[in-house]
N, C-alpha and C. Protein backbone atom coordinates (compact mmCIF):
# COMPACT_ATOMS: atom_id res chain seq x y z
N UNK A 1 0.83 -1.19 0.00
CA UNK A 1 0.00 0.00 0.00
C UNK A 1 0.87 1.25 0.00
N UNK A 2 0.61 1.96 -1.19
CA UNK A 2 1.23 3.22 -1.24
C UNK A 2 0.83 4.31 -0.50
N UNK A 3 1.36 5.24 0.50
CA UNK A 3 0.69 6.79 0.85
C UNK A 3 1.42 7.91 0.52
N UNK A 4 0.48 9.01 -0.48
CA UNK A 4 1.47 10.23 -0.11
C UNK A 4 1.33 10.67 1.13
N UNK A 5 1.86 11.65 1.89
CA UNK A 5 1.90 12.38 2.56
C UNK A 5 1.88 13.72 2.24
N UNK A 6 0.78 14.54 1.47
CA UNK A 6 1.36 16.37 0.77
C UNK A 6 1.11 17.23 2.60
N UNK A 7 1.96 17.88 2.52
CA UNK A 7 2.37 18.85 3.47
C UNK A 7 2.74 20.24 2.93
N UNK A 8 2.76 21.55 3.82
CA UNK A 8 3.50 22.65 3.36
C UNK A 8 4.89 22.46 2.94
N UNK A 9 5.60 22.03 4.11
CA UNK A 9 7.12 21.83 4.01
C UNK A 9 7.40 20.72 4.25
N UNK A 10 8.90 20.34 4.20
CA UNK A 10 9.38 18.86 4.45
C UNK A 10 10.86 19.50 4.80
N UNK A 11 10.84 19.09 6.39
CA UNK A 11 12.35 19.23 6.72
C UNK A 11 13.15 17.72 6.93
N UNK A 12 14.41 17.74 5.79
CA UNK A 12 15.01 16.04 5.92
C UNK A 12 15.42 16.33 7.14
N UNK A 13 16.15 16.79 7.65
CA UNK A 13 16.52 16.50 9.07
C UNK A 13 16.15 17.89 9.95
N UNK A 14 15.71 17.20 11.34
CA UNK A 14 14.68 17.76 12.54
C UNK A 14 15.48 19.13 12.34
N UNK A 15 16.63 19.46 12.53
CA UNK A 15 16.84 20.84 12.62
C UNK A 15 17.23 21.75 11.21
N UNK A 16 17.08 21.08 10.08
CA UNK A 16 17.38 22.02 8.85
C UNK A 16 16.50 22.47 8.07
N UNK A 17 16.55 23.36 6.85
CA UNK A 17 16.05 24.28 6.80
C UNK A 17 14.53 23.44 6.09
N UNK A 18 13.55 24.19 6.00
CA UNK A 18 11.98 23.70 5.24
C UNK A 18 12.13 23.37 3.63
N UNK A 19 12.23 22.89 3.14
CA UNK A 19 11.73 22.42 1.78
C UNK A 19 10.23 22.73 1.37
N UNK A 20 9.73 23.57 0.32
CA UNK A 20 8.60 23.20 -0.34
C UNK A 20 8.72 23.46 -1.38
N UNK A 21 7.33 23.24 -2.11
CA UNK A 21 7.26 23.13 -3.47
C UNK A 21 7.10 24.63 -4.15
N UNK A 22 6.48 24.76 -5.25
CA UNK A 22 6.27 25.96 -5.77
C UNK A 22 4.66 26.37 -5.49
N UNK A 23 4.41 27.87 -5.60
CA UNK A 23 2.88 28.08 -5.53
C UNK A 23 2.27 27.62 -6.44
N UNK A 24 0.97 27.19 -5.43
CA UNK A 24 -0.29 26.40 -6.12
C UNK A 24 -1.35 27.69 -6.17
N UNK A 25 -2.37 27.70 -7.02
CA UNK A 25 -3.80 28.20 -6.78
C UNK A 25 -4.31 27.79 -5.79
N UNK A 26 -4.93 28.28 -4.94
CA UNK A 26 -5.78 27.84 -3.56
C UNK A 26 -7.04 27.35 -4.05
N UNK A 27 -7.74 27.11 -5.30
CA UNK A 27 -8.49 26.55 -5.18
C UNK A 27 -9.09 24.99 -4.94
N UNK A 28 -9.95 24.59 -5.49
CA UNK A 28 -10.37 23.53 -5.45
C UNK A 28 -9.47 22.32 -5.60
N UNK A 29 -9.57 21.36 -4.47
CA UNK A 29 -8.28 20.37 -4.62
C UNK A 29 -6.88 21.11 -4.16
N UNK A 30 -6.51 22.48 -3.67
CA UNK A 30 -5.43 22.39 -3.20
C UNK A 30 -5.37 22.01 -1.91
N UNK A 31 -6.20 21.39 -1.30
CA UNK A 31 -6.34 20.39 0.10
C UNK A 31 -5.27 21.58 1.27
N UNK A 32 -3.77 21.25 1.45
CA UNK A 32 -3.39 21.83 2.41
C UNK A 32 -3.48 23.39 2.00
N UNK A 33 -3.31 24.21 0.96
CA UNK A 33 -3.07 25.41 1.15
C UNK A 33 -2.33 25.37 -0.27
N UNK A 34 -1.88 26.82 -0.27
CA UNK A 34 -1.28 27.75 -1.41
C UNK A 34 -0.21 27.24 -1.84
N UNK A 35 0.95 27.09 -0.67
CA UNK A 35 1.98 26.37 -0.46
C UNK A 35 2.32 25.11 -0.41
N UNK A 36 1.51 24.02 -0.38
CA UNK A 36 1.29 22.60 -0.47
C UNK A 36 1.86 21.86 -1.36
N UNK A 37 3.59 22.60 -1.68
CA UNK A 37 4.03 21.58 -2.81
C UNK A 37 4.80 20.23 -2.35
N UNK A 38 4.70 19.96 -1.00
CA UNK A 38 6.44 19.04 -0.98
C UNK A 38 5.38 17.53 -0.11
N UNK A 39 5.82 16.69 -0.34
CA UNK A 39 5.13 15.06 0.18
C UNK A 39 6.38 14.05 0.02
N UNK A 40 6.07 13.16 0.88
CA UNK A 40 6.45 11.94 1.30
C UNK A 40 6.23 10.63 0.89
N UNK A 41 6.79 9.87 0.10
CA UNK A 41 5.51 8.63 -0.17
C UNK A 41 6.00 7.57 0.54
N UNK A 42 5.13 6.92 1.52
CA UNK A 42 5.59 5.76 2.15
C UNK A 42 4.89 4.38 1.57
N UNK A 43 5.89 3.57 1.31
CA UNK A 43 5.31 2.09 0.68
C UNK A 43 5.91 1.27 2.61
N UNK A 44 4.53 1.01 2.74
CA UNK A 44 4.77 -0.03 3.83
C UNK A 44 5.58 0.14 5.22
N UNK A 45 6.88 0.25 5.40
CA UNK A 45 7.17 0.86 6.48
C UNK A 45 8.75 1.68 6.52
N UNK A 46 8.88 1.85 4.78
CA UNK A 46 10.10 2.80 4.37
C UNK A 46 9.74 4.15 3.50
N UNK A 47 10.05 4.69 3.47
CA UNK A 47 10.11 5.84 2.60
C UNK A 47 10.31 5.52 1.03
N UNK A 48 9.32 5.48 0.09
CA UNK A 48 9.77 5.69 -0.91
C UNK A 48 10.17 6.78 -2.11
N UNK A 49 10.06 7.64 -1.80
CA UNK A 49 10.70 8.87 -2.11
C UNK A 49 9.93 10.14 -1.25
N UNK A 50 11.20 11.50 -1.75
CA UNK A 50 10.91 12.22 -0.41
C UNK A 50 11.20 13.66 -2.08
N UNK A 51 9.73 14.25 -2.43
CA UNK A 51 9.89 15.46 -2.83
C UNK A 51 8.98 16.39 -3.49
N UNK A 52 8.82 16.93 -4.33
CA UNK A 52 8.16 18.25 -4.79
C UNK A 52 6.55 17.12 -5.28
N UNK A 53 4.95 17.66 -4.53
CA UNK A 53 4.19 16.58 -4.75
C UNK A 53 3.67 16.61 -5.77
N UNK A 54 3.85 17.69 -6.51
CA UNK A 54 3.15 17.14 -8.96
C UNK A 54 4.30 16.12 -9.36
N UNK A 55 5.55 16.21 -8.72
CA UNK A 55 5.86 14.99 -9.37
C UNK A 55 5.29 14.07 -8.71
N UNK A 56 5.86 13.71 -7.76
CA UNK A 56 5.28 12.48 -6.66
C UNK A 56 4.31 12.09 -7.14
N UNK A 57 3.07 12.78 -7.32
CA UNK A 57 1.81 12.05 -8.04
C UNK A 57 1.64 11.95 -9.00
N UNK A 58 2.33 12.45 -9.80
CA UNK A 58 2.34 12.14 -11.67
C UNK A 58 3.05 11.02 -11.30
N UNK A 59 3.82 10.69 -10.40
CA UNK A 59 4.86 9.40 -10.43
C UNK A 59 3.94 8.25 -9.38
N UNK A 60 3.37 8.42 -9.05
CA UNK A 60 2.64 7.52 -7.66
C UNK A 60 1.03 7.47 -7.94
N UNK A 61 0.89 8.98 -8.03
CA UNK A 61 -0.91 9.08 -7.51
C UNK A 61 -1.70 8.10 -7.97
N UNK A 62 -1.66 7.30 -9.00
CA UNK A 62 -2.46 6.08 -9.55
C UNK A 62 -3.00 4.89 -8.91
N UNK A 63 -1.82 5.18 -8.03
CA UNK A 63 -2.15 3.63 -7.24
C UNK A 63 -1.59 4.24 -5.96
N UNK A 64 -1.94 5.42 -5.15
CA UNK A 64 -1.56 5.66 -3.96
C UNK A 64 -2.64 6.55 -3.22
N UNK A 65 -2.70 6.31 -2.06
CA UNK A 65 -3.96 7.03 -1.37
C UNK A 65 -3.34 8.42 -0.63
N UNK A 66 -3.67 9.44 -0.79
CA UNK A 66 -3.10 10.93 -0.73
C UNK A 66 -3.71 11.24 0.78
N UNK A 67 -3.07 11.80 1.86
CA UNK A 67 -3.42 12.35 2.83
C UNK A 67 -2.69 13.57 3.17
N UNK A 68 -3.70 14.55 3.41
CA UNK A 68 -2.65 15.92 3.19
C UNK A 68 -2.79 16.60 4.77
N UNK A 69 -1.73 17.18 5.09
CA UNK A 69 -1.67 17.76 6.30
C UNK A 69 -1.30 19.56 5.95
N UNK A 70 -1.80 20.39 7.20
CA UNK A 70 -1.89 21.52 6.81
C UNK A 70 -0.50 22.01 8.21
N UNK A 71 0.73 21.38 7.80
CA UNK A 71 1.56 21.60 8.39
C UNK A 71 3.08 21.30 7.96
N UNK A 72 4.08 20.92 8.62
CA UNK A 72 5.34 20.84 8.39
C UNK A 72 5.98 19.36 8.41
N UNK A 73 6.34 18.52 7.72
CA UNK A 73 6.43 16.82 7.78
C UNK A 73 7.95 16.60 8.35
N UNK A 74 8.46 16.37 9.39
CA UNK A 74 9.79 16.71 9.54
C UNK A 74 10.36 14.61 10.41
N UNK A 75 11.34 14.27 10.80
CA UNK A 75 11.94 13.26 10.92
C UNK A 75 10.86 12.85 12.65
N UNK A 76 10.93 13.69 13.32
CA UNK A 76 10.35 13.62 14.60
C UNK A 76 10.68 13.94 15.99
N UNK A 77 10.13 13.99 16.64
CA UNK A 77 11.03 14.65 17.91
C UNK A 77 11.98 13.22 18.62
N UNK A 78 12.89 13.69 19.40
CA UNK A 78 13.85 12.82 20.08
C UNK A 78 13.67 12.99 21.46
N UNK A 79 13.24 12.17 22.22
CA UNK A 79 12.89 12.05 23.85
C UNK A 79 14.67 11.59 24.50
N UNK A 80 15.43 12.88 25.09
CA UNK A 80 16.39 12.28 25.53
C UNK A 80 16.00 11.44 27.21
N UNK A 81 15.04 12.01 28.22
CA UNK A 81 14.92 11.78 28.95
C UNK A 81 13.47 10.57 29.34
N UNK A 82 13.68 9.63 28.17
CA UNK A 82 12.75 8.29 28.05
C UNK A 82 12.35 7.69 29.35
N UNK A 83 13.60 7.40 29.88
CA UNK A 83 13.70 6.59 30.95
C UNK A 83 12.84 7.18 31.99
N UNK A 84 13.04 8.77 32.25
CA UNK A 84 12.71 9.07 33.35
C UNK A 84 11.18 9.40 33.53
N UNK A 85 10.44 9.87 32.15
CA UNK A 85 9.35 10.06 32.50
C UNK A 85 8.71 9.10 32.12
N UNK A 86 9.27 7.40 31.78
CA UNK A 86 8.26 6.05 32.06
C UNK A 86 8.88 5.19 33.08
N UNK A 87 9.98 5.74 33.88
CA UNK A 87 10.54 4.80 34.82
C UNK A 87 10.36 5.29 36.46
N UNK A 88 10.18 7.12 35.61
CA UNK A 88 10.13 7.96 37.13
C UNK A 88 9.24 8.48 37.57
N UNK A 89 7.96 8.03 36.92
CA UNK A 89 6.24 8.96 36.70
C UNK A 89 5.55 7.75 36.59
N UNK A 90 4.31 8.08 37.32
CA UNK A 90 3.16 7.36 36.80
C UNK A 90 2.55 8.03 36.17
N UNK A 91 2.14 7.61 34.73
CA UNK A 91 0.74 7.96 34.01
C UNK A 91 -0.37 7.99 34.74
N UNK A 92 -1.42 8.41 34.92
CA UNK A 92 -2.27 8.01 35.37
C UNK A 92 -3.41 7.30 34.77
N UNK A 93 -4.09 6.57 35.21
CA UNK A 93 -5.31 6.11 34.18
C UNK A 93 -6.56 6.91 34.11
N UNK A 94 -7.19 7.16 33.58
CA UNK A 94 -8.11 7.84 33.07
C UNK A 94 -9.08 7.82 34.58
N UNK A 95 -9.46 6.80 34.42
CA UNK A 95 -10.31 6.05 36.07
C UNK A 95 -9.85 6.77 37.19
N UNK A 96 -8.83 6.87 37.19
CA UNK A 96 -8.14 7.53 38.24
C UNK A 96 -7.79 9.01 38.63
N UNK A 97 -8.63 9.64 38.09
CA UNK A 97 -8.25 10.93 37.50
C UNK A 97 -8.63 11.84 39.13
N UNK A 98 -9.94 11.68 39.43
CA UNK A 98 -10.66 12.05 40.73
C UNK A 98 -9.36 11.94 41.90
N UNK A 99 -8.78 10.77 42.18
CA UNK A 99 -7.79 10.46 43.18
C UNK A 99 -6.32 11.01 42.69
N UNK A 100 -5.94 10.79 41.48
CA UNK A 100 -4.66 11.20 40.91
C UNK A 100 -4.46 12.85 40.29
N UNK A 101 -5.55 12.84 39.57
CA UNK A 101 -5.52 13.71 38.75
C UNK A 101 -5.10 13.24 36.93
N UNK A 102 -4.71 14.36 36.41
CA UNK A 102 -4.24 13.76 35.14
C UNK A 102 -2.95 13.81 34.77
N UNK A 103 -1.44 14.60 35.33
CA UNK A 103 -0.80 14.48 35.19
C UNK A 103 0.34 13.27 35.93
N UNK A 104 1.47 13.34 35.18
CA UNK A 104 2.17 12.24 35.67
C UNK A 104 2.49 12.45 37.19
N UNK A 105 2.71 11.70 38.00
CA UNK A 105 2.81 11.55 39.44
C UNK A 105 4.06 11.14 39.77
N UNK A 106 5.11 11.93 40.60
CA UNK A 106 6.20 11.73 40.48
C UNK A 106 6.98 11.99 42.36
N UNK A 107 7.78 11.44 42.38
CA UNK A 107 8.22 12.00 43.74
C UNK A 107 7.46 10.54 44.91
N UNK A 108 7.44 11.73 45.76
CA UNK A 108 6.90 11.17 47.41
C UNK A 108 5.17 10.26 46.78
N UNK A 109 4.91 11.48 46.25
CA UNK A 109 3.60 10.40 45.67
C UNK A 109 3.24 9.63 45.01
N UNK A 110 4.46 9.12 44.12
CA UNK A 110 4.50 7.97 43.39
C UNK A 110 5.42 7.11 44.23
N UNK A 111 6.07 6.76 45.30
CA UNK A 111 6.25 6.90 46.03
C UNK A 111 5.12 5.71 47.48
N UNK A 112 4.44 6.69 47.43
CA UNK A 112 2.96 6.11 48.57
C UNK A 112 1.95 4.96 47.50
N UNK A 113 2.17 4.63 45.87
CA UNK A 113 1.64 3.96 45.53
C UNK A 113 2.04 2.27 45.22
N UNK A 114 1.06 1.71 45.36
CA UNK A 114 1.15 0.27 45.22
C UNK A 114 1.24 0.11 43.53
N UNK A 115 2.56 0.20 42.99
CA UNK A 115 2.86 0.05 41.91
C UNK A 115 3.58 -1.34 41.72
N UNK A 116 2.74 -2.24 41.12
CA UNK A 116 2.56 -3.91 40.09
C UNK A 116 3.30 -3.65 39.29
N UNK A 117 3.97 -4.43 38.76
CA UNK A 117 4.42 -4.44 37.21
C UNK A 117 3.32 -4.15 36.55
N UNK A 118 2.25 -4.83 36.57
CA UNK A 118 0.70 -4.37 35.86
C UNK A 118 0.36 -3.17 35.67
N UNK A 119 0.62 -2.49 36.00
CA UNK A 119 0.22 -0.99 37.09
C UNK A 119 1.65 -0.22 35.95
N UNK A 120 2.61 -0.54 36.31
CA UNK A 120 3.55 -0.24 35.29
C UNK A 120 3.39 -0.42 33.75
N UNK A 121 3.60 -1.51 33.66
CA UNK A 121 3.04 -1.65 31.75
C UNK A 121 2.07 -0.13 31.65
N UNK A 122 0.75 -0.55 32.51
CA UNK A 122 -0.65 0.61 32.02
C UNK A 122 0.01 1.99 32.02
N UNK A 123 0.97 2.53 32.83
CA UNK A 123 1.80 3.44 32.93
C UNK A 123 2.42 3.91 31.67
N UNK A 124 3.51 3.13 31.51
CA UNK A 124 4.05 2.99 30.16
C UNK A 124 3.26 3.11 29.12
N UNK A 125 2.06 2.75 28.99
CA UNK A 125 1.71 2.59 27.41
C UNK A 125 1.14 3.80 27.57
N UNK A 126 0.51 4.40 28.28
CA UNK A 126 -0.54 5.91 28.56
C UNK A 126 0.93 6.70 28.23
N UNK A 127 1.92 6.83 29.04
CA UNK A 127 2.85 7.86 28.76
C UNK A 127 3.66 7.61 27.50
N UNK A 128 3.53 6.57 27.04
CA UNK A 128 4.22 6.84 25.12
C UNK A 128 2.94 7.54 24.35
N UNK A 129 2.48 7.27 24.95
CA UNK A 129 0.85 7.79 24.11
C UNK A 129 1.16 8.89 23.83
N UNK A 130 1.39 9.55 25.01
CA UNK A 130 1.36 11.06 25.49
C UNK A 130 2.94 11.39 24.69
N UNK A 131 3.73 10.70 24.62
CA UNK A 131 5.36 11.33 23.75
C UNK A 131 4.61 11.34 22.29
N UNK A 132 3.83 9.94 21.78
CA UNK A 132 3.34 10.22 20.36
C UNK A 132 2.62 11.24 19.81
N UNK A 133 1.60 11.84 21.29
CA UNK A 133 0.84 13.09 20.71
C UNK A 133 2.13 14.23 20.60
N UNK A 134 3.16 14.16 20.96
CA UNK A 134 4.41 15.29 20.73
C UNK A 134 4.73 15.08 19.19
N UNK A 135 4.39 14.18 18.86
CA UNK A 135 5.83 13.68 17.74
C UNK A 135 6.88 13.04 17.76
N UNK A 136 6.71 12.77 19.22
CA UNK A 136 8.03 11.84 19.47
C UNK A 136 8.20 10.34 19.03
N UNK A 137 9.05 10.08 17.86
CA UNK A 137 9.63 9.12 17.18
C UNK A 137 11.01 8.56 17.50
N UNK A 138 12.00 8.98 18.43
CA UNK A 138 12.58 8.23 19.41
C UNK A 138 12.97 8.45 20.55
N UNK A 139 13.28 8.21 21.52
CA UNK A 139 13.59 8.26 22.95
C UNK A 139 14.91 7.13 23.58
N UNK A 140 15.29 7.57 24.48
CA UNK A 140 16.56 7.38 25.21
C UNK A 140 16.13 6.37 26.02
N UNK A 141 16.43 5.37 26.69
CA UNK A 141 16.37 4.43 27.64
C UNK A 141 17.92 4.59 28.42
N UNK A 142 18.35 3.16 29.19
CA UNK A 142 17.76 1.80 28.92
C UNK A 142 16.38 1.64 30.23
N UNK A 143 15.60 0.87 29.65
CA UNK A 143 14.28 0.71 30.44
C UNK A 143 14.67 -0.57 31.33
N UNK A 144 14.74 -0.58 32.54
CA UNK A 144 15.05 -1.49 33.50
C UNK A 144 13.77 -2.37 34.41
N UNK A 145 12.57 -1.52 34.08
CA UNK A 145 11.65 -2.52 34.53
C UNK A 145 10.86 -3.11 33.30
N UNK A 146 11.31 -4.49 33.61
CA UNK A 146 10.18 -5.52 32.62
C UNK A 146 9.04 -4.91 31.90
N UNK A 147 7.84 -4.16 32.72
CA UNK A 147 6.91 -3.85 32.12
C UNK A 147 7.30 -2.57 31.22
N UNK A 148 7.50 -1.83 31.45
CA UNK A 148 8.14 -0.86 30.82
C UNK A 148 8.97 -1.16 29.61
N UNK A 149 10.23 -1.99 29.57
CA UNK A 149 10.33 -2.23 28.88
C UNK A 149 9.46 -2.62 27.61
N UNK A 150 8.74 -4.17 27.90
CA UNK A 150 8.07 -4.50 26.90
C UNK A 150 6.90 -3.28 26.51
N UNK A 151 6.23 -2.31 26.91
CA UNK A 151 5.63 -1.43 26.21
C UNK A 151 6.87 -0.74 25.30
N UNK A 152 7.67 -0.34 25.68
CA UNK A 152 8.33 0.23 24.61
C UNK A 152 9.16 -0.35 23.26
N UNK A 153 9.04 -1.81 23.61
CA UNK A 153 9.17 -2.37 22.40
C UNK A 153 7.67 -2.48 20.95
N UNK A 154 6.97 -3.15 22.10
CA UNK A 154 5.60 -2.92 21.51
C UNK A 154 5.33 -1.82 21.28
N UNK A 155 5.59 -0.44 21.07
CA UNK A 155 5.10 0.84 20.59
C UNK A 155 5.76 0.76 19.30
N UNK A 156 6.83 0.57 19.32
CA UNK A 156 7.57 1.08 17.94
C UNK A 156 8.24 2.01 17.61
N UNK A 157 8.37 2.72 18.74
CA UNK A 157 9.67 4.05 19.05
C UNK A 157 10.68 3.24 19.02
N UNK A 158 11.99 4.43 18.59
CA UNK A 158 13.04 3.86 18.49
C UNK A 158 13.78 4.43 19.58
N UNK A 159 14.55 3.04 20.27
CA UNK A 159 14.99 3.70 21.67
C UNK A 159 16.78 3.49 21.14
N UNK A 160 16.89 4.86 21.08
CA UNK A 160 18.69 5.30 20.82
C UNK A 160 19.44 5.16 22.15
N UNK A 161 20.69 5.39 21.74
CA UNK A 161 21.81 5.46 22.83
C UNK A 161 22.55 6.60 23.02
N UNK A 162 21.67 7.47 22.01
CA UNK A 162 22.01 9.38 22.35
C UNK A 162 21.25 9.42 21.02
N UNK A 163 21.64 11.20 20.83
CA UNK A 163 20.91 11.76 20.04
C UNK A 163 21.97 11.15 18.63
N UNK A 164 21.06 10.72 17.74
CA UNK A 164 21.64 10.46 16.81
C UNK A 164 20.75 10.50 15.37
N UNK A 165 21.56 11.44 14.44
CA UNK A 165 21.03 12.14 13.33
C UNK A 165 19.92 10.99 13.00
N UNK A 166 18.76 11.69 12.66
CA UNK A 166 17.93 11.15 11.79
C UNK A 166 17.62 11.69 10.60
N UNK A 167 17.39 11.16 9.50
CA UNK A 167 17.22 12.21 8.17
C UNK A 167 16.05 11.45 7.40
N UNK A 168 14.81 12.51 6.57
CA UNK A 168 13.74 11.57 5.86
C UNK A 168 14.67 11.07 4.73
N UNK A 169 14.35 10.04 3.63
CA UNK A 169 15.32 9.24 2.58
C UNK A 169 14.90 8.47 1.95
N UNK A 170 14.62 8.20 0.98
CA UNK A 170 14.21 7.15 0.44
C UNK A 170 14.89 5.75 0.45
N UNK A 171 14.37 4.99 0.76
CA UNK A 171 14.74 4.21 1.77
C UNK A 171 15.10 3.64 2.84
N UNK A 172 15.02 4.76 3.26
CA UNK A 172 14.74 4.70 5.04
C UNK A 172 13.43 4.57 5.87
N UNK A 173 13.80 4.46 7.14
CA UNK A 173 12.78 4.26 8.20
C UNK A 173 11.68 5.10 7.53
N UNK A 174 10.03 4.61 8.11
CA UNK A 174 9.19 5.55 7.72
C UNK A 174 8.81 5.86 9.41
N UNK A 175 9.52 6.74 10.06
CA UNK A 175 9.58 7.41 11.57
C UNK A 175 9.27 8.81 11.23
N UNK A 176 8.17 9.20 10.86
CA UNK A 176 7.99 10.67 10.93
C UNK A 176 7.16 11.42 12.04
N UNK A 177 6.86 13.03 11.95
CA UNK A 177 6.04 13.67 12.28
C UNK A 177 5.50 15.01 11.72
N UNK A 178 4.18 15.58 11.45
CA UNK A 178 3.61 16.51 11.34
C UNK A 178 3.34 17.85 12.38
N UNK A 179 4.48 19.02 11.85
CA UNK A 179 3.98 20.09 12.99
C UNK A 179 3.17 21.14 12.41
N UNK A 180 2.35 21.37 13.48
CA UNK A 180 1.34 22.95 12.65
C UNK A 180 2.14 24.02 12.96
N UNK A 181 1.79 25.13 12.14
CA UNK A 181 2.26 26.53 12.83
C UNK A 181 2.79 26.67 13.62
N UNK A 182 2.01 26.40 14.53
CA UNK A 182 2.40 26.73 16.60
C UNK A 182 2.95 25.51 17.30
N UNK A 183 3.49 24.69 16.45
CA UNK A 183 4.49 23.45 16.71
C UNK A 183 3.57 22.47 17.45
N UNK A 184 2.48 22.52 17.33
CA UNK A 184 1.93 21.38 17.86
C UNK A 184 1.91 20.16 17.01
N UNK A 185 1.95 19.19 17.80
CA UNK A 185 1.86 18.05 16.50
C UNK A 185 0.42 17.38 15.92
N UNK A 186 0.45 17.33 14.54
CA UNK A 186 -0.42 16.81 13.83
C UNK A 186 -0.89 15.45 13.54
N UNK A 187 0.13 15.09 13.77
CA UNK A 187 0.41 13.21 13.19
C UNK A 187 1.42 12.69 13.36
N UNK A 188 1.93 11.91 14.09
CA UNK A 188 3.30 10.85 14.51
C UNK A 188 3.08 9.42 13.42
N UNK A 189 4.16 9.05 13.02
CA UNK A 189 4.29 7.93 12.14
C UNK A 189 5.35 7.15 12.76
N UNK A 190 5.44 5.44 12.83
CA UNK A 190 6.40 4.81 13.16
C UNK A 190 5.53 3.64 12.24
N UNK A 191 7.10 3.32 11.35
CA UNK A 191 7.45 2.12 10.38
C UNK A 191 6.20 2.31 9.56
N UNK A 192 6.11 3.84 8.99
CA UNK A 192 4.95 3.47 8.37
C UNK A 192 3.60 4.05 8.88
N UNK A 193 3.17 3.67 9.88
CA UNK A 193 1.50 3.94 10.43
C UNK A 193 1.64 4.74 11.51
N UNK A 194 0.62 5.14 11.17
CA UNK A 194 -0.09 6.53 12.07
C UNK A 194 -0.35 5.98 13.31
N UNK A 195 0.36 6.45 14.20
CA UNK A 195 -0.16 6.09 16.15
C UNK A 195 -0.70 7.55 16.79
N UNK A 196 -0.29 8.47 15.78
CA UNK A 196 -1.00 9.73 16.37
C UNK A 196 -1.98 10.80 15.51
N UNK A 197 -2.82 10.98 15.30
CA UNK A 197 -3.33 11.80 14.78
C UNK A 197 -4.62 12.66 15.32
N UNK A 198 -3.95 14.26 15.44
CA UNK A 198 -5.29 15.00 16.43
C UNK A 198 -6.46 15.01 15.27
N UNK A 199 -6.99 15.42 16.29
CA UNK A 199 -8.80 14.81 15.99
C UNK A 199 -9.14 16.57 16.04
């Protein structure tokens, strides 16, 4: 299964400069905007090419399903401090919100809780949740409790051993993310599929 990705810009790597295409007419069918020249096409869970989207779809669109974002498509954010906010925080569960609240719980009061490995995993998977609504496509470990661990294998983040360049490529990882304007994120991608997308 083929996807474009059309976006405003496309930065190959998280800190360099925006790529886009040339001006479009804003009308009908220009989906993201004026500026909406530059896309991504992912076949399956690599990148198959990364550039200006009239070609891309004169070269793809036939047999590829187009999803357009009204933002910036860039490699993804990097969580250096992984460990600490799924090893050193509880998520809370939703259920729990009345007694906990909603933010992570850390200190003396995580601390006073009867924390299971069970209890951990549910932890873990709520707080990658919460890195995916960032954009965050990899993070730092090493994860030392069992449950923890295995959520972060099962997510599909990539857990580095420092910060280490990532660049979009054809043929590379399909680890992306979508930022709007005001840097919020739009859409997180790992190997391919969408784990985040605001509503």
């Amino acid at each position: 299964m083929l996807t474009i990705h059309r976006v405003r810009a496309v930065r190959l790597v998280a800190d360099g400069p925006e790529h886009d295409g040339p001006e479009r007419d804003g009308g009908a069918g220009a989906g993201a905007g004026a500026g909406a020249g530059y896309a991504v096409v992912v076949e399956g869970d690599r990148f198959a090419a990364v550039g200006p989207y009239d070609e891309l779809f004169a070269q793809y669109g036939a047999r590829a399903r187009v999803r357009e974002w009204d933002g910036v498509l860039t490699p993804g954010r990097y969580e250096p401090e992984g460990a600490a906010l799924l090893e050193a925080a509880y998520h809370p569960d939703p259920r729990e919100a009345d007694a906990l609240g909603s933010e992570p719980v850390t200190g003396e009061a995580l601390a006073a809780l009867d924390m299971t490995e069970a209890r951990w995993g549910g932890s873990a998977r709520r707080g990658l949740q919460r890195l995916m609504a960032t954009g965050t496509t990899a993070l730092t470990g090493p994860f030392r409790r069992p449950a923890v661990r295995t959520a972060v294998e099962r997510s599909g983040l990539q857990e580095l051993a420092g910060r280490i360049p990532r660049a979009l490529a054809a043929g590379g990882p399909a680890h992306f993310a979508v930022f709007a304007e005001d840097g919020s994120c739009l859409a997180t991608a790992l190997h391919g599929r969408l784990v985040f997308r605001r509503r």
